[in-house]
C-alpha atoms as a PDB file:
ATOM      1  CA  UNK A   1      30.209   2.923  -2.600  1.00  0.00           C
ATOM      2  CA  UNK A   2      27.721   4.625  -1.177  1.00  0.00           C
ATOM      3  CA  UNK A   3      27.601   6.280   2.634  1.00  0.00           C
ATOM      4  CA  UNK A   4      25.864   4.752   5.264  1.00  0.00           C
ATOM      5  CA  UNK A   5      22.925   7.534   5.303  1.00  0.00           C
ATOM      6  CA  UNK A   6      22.005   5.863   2.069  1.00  0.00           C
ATOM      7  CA  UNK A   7      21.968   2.038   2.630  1.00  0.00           C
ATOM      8  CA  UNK A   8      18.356   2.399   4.253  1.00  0.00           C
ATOM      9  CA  UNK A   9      17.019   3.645   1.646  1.00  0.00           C
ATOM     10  CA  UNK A  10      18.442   0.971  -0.324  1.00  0.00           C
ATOM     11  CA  UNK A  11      17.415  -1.335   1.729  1.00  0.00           C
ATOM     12  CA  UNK A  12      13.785  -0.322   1.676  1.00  0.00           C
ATOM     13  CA  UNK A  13      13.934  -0.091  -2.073  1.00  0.00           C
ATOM     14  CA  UNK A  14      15.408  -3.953  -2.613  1.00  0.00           C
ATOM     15  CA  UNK A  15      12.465  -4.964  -0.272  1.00  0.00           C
ATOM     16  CA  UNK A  16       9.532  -3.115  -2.123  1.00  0.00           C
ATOM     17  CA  UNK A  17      10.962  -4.620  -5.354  1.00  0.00           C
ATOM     18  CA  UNK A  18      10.928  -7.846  -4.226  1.00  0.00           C
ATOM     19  CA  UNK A  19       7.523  -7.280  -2.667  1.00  0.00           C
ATOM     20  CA  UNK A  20       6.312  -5.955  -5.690  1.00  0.00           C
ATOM     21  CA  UNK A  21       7.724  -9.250  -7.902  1.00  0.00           C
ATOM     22  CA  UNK A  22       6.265 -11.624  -5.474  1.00  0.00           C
ATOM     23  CA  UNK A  23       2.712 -10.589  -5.817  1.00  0.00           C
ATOM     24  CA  UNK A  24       2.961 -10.274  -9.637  1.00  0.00           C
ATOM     25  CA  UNK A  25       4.142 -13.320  -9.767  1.00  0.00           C
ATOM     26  CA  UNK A  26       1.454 -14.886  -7.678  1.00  0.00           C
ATOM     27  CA  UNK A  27      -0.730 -12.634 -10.349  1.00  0.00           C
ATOM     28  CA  UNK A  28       0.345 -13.935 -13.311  1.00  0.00           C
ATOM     29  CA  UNK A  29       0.982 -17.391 -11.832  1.00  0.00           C
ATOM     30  CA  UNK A  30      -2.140 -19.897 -13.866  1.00  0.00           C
ATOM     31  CA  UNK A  31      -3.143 -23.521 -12.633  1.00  0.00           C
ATOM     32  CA  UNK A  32      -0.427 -26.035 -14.441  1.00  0.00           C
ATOM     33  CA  UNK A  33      -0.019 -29.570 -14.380  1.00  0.00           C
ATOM     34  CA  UNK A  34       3.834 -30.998 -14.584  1.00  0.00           C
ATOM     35  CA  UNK A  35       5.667 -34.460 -14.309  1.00  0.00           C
ATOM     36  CA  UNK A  36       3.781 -36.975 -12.928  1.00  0.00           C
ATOM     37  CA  UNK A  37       0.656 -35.225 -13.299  1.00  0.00           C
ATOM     38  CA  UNK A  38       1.337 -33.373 -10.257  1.00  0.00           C
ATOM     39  CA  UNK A  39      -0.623 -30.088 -10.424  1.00  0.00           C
ATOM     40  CA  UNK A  40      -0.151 -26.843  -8.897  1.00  0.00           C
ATOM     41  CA  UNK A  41      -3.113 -24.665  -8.719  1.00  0.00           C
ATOM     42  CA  UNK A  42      -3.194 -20.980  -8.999  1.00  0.00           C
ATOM     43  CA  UNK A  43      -4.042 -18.544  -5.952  1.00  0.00           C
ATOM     44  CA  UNK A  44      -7.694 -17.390  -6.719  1.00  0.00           C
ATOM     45  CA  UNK A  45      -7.554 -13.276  -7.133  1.00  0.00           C
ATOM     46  CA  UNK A  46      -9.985 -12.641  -4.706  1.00  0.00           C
ATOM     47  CA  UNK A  47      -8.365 -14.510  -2.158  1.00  0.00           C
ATOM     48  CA  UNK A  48      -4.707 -12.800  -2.485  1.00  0.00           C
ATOM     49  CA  UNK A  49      -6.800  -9.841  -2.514  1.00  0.00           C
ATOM     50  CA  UNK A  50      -8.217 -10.474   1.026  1.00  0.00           C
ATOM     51  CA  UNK A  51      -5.297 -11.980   1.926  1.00  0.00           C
ATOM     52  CA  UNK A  52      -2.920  -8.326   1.419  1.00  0.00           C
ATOM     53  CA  UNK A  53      -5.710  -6.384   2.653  1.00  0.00           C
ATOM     54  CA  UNK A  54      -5.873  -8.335   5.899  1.00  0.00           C
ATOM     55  CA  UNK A  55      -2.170  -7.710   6.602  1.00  0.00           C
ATOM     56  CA  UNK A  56      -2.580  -4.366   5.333  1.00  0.00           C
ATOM     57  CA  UNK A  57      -0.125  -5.136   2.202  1.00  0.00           C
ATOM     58  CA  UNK A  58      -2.311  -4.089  -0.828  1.00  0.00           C
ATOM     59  CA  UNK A  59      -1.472  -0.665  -2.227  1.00  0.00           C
ATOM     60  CA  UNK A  60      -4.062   1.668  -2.321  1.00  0.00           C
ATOM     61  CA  UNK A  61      -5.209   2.043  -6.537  1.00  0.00           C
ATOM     62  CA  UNK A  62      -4.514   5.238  -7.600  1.00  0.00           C
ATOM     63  CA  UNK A  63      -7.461   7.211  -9.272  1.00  0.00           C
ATOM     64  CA  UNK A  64      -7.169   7.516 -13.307  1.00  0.00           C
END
């Protein structure tokens, strides 16, 4: 159980690791073709690239 000072933070946890999942998954996600030769093509890199940095979603990378 945790106090209610807490569940914001919580909260804004569950959302940045769902954030984080969605994009990897739309990362890793590659062009497949399934039953009935319907196909599902992959998002292009570049364009879910501009597409966070429009909305201001893309993490800034970190210098190595």
């Amino acid at each position: 159980m945790l106090s209610d000072s807490f569940i914001d933070s919580l909260f804004h946890a569950t959302v940045e690791a769902t954030e984080e999942a969605i994009v990897n998954a739309m990362v890793a996600a590659q062009t497949m073709t399934g039953r009935d030769d319907v196909t599902a093509h992959a998002l292009p890199h570049d364009l879910l690239v501009k597409a966070l940095d429009k909305h201001g979603l893309r993490s800034p990378v970190p210098d190595l």
